[in-house]
PDB file of N, CA and C in Angstrom:
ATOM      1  N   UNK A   1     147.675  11.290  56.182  1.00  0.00           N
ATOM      2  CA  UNK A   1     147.611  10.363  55.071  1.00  0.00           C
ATOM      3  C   UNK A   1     146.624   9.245  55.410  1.00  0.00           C
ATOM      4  N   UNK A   2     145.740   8.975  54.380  1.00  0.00           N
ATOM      5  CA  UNK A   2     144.882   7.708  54.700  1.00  0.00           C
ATOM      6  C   UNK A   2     145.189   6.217  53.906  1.00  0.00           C
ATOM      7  N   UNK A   3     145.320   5.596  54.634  1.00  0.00           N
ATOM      8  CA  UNK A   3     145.596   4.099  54.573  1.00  0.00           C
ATOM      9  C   UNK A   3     144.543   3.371  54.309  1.00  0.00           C
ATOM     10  N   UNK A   4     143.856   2.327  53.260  1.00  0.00           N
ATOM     11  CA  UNK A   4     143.067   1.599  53.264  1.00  0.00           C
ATOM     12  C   UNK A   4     143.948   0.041  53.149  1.00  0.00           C
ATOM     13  N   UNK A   5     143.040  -0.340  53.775  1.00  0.00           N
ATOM     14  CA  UNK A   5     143.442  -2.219  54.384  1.00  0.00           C
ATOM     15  C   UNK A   5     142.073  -3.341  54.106  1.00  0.00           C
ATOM     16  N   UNK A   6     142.730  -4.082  53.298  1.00  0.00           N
ATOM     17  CA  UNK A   6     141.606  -5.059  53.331  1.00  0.00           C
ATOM     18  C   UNK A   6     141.265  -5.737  54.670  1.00  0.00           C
ATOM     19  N   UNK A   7     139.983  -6.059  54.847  1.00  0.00           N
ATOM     20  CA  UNK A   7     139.943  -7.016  56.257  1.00  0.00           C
ATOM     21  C   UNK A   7     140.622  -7.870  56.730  1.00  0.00           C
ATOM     22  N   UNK A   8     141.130  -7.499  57.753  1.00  0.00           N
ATOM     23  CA  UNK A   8     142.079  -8.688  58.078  1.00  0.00           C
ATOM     24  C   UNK A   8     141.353 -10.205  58.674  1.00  0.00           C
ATOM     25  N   UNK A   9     141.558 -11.397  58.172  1.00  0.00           N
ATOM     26  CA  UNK A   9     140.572 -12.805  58.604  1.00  0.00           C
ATOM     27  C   UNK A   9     141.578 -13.223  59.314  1.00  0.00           C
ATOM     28  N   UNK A  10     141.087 -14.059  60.541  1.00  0.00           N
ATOM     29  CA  UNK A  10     142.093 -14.999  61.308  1.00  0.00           C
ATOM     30  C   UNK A  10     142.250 -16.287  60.526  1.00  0.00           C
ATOM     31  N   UNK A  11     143.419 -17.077  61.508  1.00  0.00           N
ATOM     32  CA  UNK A  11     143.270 -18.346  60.702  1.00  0.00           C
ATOM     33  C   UNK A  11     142.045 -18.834  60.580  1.00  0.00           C
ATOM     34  N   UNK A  12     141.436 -18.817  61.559  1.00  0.00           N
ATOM     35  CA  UNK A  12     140.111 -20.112  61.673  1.00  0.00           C
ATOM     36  C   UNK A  12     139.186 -19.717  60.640  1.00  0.00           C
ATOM     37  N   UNK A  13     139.393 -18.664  60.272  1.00  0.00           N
ATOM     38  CA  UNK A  13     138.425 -18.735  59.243  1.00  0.00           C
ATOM     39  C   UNK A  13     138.775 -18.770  57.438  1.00  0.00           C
ATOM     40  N   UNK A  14     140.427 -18.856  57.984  1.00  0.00           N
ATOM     41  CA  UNK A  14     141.207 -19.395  56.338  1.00  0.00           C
ATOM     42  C   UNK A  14     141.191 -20.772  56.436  1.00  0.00           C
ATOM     43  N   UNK A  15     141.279 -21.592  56.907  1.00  0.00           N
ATOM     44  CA  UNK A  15     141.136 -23.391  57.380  1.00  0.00           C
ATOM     45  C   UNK A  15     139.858 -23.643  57.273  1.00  0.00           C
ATOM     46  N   UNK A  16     138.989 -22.984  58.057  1.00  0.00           N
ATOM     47  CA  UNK A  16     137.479 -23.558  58.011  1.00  0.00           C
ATOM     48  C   UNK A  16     136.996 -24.736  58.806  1.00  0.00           C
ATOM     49  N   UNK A  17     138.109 -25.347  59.307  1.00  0.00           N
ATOM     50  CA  UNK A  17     137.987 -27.006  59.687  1.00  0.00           C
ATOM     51  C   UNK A  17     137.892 -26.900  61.647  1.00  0.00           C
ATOM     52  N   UNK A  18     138.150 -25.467  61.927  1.00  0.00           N
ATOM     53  CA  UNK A  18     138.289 -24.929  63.171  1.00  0.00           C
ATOM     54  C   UNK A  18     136.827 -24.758  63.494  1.00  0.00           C
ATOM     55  N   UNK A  19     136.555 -23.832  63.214  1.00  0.00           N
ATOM     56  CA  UNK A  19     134.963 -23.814  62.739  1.00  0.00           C
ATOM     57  C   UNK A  19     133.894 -24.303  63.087  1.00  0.00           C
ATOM     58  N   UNK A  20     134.204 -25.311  62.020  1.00  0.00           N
ATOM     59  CA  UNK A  20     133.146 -26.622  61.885  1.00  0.00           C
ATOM     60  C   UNK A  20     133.436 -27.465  62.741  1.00  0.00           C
ATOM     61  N   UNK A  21     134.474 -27.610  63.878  1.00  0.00           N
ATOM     62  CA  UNK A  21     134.497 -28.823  65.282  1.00  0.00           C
ATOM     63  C   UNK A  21     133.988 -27.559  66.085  1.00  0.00           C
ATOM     64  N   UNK A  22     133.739 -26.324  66.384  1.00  0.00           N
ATOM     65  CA  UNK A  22     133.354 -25.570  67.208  1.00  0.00           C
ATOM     66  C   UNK A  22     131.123 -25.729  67.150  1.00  0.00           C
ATOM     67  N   UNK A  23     131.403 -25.332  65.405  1.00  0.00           N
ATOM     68  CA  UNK A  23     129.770 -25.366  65.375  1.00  0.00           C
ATOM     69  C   UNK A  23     129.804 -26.883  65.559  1.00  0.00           C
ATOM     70  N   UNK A  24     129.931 -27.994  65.092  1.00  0.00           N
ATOM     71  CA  UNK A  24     129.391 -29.495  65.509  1.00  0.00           C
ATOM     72  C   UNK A  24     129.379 -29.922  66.644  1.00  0.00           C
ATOM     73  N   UNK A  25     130.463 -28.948  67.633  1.00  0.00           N
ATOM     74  CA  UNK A  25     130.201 -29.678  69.019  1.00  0.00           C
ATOM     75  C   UNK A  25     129.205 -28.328  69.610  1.00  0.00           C
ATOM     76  N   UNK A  26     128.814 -26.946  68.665  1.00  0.00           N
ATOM     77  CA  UNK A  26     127.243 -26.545  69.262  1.00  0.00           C
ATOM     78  C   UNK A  26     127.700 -25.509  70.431  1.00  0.00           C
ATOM     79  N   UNK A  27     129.287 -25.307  70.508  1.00  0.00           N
ATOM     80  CA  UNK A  27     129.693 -24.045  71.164  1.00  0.00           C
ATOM     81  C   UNK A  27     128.958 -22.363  71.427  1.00  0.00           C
ATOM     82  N   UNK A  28     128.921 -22.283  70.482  1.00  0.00           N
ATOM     83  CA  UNK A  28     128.021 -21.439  69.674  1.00  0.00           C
ATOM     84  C   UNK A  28     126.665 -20.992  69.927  1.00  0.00           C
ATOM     85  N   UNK A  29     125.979 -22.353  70.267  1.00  0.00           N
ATOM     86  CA  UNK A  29     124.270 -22.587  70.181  1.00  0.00           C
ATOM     87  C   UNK A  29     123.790 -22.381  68.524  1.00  0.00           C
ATOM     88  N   UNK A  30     124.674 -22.858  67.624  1.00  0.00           N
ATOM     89  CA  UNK A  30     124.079 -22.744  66.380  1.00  0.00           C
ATOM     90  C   UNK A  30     122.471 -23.659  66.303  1.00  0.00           C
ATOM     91  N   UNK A  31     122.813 -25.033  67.132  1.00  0.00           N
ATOM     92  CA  UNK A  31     121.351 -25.667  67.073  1.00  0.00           C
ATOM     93  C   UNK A  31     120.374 -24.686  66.952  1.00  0.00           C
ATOM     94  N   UNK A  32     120.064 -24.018  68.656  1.00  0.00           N
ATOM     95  CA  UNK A  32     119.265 -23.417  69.252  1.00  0.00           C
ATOM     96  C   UNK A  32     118.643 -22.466  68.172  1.00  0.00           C
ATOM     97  N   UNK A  33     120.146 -21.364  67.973  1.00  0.00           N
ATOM     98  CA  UNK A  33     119.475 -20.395  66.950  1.00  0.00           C
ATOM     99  C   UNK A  33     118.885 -20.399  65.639  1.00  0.00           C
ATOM    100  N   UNK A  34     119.649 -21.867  64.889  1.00  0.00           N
ATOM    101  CA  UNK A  34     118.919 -22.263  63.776  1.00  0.00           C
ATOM    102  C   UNK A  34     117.421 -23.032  63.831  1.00  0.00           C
ATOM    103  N   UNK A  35     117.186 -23.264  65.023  1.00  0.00           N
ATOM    104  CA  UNK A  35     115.807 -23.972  65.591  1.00  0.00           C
ATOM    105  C   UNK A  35     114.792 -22.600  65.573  1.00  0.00           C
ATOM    106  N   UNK A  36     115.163 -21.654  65.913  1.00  0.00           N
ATOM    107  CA  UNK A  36     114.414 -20.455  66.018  1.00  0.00           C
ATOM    108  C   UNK A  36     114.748 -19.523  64.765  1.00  0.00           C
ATOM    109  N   UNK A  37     115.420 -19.566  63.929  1.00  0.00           N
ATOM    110  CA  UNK A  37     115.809 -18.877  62.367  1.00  0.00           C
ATOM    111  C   UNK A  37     114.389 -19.854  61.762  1.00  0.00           C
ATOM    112  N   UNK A  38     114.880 -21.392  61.760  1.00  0.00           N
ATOM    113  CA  UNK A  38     113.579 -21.643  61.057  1.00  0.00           C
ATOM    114  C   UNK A  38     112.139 -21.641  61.537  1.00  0.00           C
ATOM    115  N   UNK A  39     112.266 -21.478  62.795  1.00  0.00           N
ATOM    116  CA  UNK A  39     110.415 -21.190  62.774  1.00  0.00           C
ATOM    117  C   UNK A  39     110.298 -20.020  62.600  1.00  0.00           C
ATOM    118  N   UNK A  40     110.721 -18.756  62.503  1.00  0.00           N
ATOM    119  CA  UNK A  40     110.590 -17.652  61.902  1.00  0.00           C
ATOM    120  C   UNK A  40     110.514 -17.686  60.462  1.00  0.00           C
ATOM    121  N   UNK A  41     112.038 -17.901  60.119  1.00  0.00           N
ATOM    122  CA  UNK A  41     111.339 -18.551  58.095  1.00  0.00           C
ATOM    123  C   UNK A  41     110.136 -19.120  57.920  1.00  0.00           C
ATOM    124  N   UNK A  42     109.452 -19.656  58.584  1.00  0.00           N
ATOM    125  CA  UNK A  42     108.582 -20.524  58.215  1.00  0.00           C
ATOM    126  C   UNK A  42     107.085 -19.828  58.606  1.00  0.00           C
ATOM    127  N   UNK A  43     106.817 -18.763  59.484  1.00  0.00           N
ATOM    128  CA  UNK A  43     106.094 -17.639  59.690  1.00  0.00           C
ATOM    129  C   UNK A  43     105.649 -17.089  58.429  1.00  0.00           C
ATOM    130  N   UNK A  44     106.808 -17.207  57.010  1.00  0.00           N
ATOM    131  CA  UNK A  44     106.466 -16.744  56.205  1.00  0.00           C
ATOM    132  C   UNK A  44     105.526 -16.887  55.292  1.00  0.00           C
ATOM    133  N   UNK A  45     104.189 -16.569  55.137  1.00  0.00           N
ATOM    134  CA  UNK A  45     103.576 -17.061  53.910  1.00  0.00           C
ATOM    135  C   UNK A  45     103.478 -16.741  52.593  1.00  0.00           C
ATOM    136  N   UNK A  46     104.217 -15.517  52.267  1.00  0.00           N
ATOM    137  CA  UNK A  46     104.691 -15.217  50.991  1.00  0.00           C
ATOM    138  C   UNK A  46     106.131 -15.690  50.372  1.00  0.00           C
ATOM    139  N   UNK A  47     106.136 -15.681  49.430  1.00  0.00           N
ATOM    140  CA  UNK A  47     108.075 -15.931  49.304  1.00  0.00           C
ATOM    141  C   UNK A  47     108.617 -14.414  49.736  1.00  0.00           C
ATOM    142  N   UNK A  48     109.919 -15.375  49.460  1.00  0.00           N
ATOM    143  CA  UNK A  48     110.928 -13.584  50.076  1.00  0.00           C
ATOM    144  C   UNK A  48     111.707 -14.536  49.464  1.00  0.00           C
ATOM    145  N   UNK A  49     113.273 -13.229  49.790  1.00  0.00           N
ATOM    146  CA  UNK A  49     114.098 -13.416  49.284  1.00  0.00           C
ATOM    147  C   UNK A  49     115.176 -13.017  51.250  1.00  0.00           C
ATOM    148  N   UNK A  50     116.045 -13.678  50.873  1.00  0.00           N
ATOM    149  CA  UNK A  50     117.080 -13.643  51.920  1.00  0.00           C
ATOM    150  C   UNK A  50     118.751 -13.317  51.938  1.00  0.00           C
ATOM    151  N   UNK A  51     119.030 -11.881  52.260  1.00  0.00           N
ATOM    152  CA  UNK A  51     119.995 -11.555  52.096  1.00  0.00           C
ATOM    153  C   UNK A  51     120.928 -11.939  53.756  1.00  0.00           C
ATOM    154  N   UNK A  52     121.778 -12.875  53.484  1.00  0.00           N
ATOM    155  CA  UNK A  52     122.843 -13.758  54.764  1.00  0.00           C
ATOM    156  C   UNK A  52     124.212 -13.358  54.555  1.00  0.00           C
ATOM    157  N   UNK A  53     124.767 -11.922  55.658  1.00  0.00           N
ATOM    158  CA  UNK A  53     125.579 -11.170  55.802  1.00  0.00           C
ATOM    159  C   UNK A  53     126.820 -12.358  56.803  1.00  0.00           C
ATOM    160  N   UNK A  54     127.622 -12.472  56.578  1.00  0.00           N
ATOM    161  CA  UNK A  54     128.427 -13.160  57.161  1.00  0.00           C
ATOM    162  C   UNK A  54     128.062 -15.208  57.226  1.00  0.00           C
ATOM    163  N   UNK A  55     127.901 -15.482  55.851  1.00  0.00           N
ATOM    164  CA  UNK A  55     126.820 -16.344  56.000  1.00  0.00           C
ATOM    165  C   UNK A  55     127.693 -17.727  56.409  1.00  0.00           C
ATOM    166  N   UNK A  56     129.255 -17.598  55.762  1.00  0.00           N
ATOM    167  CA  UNK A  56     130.357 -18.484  56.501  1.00  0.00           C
ATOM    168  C   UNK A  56     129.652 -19.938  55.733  1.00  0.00           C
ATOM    169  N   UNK A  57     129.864 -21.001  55.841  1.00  0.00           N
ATOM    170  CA  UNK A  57     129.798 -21.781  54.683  1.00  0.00           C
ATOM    171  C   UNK A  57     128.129 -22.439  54.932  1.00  0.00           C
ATOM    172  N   UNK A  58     127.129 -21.760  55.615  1.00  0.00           N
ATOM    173  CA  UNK A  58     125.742 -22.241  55.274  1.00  0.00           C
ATOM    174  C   UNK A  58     125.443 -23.662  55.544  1.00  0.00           C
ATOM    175  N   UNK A  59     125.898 -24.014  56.245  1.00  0.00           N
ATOM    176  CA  UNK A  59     125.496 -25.837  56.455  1.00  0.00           C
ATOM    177  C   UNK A  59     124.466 -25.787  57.956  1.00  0.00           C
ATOM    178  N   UNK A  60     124.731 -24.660  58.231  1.00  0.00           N
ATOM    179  CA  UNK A  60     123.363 -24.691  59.267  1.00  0.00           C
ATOM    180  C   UNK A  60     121.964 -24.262  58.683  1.00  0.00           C
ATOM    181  N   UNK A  61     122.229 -23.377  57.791  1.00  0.00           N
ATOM    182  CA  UNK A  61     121.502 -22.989  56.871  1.00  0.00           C
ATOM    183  C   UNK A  61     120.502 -23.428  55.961  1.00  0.00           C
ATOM    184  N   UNK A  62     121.594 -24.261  55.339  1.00  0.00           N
ATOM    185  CA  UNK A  62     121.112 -25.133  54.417  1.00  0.00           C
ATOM    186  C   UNK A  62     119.819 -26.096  54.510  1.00  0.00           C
ATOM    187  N   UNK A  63     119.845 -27.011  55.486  1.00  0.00           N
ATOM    188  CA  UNK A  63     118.819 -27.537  55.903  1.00  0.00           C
ATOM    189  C   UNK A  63     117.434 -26.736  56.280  1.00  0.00           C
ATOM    190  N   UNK A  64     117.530 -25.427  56.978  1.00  0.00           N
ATOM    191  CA  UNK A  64     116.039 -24.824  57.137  1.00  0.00           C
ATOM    192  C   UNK A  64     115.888 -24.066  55.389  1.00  0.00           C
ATOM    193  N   UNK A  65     116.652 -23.846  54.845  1.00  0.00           N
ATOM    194  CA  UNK A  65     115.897 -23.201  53.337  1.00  0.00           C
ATOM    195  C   UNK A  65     115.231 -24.366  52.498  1.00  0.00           C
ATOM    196  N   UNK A  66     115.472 -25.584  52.955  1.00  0.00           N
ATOM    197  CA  UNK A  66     114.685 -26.801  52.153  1.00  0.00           C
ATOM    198  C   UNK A  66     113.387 -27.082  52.484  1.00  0.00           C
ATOM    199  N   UNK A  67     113.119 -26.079  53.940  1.00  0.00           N
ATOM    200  CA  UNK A  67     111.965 -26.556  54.269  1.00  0.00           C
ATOM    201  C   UNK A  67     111.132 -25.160  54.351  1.00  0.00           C
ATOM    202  N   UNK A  68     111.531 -24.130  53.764  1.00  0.00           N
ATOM    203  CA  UNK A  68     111.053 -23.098  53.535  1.00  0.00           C
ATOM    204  C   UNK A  68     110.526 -22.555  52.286  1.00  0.00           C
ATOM    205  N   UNK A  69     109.601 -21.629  52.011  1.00  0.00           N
ATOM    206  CA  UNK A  69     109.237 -21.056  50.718  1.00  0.00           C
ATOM    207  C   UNK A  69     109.819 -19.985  50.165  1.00  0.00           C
ATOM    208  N   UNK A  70     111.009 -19.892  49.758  1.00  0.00           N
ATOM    209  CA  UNK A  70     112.185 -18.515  49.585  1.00  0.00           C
ATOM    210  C   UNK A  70     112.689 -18.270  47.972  1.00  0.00           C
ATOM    211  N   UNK A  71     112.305 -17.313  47.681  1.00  0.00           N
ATOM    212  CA  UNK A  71     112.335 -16.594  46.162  1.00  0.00           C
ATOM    213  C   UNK A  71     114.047 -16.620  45.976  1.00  0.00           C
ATOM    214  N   UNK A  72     114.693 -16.798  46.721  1.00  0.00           N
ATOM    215  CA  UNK A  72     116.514 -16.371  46.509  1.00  0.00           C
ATOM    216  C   UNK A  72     117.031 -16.439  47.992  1.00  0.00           C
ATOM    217  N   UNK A  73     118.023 -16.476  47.866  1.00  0.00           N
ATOM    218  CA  UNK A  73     118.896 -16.679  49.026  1.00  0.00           C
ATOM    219  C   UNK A  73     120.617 -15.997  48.391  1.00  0.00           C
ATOM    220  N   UNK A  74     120.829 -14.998  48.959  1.00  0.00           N
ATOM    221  CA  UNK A  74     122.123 -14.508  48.732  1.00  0.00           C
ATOM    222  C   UNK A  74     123.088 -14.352  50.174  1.00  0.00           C
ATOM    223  N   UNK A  75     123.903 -14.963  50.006  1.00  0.00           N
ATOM    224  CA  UNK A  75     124.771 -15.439  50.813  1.00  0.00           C
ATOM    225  C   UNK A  75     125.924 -14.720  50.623  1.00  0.00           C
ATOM    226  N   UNK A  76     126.704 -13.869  51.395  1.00  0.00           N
ATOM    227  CA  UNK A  76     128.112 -13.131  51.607  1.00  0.00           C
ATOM    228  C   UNK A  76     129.003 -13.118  52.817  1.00  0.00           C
ATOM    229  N   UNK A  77     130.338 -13.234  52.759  1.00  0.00           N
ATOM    230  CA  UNK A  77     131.218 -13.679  53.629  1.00  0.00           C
ATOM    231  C   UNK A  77     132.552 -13.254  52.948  1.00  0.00           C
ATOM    232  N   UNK A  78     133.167 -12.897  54.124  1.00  0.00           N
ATOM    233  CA  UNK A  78     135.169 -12.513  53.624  1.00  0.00           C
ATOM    234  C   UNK A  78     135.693 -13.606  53.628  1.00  0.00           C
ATOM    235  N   UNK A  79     135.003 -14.968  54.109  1.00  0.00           N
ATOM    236  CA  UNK A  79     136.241 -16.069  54.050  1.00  0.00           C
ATOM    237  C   UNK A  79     135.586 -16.796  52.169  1.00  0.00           C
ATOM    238  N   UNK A  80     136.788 -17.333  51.709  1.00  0.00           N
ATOM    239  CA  UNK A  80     136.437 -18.205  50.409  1.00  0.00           C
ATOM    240  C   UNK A  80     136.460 -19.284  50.604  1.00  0.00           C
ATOM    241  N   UNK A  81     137.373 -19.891  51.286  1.00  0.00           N
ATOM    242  CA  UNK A  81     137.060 -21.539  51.984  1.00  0.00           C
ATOM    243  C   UNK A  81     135.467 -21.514  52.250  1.00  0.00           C
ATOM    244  N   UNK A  82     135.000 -20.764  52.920  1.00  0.00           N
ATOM    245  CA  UNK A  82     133.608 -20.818  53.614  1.00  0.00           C
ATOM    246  C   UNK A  82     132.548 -20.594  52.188  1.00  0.00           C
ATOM    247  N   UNK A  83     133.002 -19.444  51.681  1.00  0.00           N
ATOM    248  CA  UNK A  83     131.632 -19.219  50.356  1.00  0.00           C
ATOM    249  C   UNK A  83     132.094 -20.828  49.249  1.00  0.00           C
ATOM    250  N   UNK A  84     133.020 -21.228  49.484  1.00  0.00           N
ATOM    251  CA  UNK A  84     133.208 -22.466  48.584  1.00  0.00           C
ATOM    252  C   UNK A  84     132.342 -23.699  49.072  1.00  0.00           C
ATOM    253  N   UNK A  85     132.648 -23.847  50.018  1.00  0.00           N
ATOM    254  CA  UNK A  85     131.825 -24.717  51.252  1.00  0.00           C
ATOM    255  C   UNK A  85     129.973 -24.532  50.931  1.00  0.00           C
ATOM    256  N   UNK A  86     129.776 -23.100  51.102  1.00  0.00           N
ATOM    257  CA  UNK A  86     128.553 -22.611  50.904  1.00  0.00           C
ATOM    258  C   UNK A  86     127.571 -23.188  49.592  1.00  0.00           C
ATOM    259  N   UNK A  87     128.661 -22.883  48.475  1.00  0.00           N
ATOM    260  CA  UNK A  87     128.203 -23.267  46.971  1.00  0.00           C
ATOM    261  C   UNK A  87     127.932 -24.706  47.026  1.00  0.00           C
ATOM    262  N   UNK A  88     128.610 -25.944  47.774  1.00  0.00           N
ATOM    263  CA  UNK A  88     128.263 -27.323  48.078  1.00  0.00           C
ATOM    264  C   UNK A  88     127.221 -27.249  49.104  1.00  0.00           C
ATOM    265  N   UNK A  89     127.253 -26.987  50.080  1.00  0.00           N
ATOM    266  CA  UNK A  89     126.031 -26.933  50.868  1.00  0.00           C
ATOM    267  C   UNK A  89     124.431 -25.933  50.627  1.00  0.00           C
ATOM    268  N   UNK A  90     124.571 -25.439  49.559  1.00  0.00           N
ATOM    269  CA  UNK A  90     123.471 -25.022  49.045  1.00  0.00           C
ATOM    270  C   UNK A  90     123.160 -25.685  47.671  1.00  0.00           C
ATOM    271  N   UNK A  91     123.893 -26.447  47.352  1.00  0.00           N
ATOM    272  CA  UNK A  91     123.571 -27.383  45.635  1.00  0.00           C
ATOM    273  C   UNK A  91     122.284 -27.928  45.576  1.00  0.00           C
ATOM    274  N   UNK A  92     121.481 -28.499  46.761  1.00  0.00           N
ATOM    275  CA  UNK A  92     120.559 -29.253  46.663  1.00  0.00           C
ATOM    276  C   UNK A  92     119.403 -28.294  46.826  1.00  0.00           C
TER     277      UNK A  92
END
């Protein structure tokens, strides 16, 4: 018999607030890698478009697509705290 199961999420990523003291204190190296995401974005001289698989609420994000030339940005994630988060941190 086959069983299908939605993904199971931990807390930290139903709270969100876990998270965000992990990336702000830079556990991670989100700096680092978003320092090197945007000089690659920025390699770009055509537009594009950017499909962000696990994109979790985009506030690292956010800041290098303002300084980039990008046709769309689609953003996906299993947490909703986080794609809610996302929709505010991509408004501007």
């Amino acid at each position: 018999m086959t069983q299908l199961h939605e993904p199971k999420q931990d807390n930290i990523f139903q709270s969100w607030t876990i998270y965000r003291k992990i990336v702000a204190a830079n556990n991670m190296l989100h700096e680092q890698i978003y320092t090197d995401v945007k000089q690659l974005l920025q390699q770009h001289t055509d537009d594009f478009s950017l499909l962000d698989l696990g994109c979790g609420d985009a506030a690292c994000l956010a800041p290098v697509l303002r300084d980039v030339a990008i046709n769309a940005y689609t953003g996906v994630d299993l947490s909703a705290p986080a794609l809610a988060l996302a929709a505010e941190n991509l408004s501007a």
